[in-house]
C-alpha atoms as a PDB file:
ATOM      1  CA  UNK A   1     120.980-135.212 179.330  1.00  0.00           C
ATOM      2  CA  UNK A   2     121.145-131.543 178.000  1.00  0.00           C
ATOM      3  CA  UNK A   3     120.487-128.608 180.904  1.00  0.00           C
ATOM      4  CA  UNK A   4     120.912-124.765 180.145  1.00  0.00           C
ATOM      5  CA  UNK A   5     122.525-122.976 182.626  1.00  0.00           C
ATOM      6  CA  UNK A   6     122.048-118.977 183.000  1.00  0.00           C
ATOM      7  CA  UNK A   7     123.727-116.797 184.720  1.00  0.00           C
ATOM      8  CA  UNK A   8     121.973-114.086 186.012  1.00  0.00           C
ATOM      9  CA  UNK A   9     123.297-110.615 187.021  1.00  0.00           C
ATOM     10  CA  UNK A  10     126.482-110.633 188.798  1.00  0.00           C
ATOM     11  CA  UNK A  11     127.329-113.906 188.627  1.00  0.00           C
ATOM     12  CA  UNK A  12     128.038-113.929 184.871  1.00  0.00           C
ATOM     13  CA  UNK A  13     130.598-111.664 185.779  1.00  0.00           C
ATOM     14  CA  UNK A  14     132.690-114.679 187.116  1.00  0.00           C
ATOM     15  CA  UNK A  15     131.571-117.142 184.347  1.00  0.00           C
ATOM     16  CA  UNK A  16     132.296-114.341 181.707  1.00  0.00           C
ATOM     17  CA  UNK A  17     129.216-115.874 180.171  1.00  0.00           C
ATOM     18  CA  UNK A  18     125.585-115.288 180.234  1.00  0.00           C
ATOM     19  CA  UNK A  19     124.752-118.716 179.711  1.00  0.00           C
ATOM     20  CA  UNK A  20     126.111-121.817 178.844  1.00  0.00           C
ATOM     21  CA  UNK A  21     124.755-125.650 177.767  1.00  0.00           C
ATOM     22  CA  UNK A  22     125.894-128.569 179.759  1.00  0.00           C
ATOM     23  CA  UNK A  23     125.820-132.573 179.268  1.00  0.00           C
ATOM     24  CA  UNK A  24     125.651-134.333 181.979  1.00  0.00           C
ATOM     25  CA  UNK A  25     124.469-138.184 183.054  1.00  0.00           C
ATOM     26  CA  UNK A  26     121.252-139.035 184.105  1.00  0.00           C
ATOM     27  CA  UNK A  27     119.775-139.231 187.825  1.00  0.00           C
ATOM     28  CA  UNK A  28     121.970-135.821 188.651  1.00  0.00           C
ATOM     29  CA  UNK A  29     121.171-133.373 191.132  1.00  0.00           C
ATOM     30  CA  UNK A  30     121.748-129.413 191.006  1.00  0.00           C
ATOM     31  CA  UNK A  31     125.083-129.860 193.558  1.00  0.00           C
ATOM     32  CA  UNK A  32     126.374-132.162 190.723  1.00  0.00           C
ATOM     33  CA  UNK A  33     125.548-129.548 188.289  1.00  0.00           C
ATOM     34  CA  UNK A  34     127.558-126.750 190.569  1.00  0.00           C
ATOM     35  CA  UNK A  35     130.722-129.202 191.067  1.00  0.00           C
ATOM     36  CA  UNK A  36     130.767-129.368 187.179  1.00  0.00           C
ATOM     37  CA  UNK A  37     130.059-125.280 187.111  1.00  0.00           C
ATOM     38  CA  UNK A  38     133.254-124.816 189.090  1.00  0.00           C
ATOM     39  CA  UNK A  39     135.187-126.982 187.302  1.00  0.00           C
ATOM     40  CA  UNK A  40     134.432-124.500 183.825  1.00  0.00           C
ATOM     41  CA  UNK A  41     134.049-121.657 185.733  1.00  0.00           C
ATOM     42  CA  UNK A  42     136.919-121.887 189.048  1.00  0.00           C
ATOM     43  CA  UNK A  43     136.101-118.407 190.213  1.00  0.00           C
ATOM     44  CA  UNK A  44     131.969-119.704 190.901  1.00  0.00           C
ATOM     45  CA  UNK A  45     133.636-121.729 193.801  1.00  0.00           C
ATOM     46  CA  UNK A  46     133.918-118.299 196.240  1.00  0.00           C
ATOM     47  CA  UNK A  47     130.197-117.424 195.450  1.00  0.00           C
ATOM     48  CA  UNK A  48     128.675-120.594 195.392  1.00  0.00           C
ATOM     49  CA  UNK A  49     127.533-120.960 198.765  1.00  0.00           C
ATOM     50  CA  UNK A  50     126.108-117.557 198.174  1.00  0.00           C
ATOM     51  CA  UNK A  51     123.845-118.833 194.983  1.00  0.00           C
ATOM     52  CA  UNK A  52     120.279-118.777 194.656  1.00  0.00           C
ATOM     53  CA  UNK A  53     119.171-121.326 191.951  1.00  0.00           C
ATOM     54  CA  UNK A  54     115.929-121.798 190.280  1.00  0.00           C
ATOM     55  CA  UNK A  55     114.938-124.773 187.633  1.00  0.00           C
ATOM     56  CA  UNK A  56     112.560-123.633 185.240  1.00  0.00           C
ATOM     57  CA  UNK A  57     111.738-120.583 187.035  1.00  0.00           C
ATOM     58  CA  UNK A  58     111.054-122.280 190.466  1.00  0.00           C
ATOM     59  CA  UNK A  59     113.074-121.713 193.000  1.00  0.00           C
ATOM     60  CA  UNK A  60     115.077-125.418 193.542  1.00  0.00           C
ATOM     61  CA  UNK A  61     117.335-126.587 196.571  1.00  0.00           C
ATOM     62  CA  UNK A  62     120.549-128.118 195.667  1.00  0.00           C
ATOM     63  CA  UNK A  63     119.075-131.612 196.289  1.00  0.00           C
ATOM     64  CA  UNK A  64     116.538-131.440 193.386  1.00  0.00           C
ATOM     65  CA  UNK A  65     116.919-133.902 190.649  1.00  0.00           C
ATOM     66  CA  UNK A  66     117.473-132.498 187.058  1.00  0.00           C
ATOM     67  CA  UNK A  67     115.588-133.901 183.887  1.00  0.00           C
ATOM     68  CA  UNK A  68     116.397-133.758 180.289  1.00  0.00           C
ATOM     69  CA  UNK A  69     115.611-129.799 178.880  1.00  0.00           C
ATOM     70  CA  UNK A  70     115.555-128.091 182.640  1.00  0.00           C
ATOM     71  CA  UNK A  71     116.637-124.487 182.805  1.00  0.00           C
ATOM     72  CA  UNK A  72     118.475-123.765 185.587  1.00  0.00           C
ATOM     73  CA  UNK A  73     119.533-120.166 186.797  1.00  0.00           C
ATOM     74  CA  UNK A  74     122.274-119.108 189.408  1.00  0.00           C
ATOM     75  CA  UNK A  75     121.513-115.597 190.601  1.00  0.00           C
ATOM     76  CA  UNK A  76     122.517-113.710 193.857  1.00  0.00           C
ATOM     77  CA  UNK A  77     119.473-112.661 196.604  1.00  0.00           C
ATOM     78  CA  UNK A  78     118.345-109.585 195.989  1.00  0.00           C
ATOM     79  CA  UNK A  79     118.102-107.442 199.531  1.00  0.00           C
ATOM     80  CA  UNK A  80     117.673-103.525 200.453  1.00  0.00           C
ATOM     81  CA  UNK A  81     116.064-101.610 203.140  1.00  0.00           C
END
């Protein structure tokens, strides 16, 4: 199945992408999804516990189930006082 991955913000600046289109098999889950991310993108692996992630702009834990055409976007918490 075909997902489209953006990253948002500051996390693009360790993919060095804004956005990139991934294949992967059916009855996968976003953690799936990240372990691929990290294997195309090594430097994700120090922020990825760190990553916010929505799925067609709902917020999603990393247990959700991805279907064919999601949009899924990794972007840090945003926080001030």
């Amino acid at each position: 199945m075909h997902i489209l991955v953006s990253f948002r913000g500051a996390v693009s600046d360790h993919t060095g992408e804004k956005s990139t289109s991934i294949e992967m098999a059916e009855s996968t889950d976003i953690s799936s999804l990240l372990q691929l991310l990290i294997a195309k993108y090594p430097k994700v692996k120090t922020i990825s516990k760190y990553l916010c992630i929505s799925v067609n702009g709902s917020l999603a834990t990393r247990d959700r189930e991805l279907s064919e055409g999601d949009v899924v976007e990794l972007f840090f918490r945003m926080g001030g006082g």
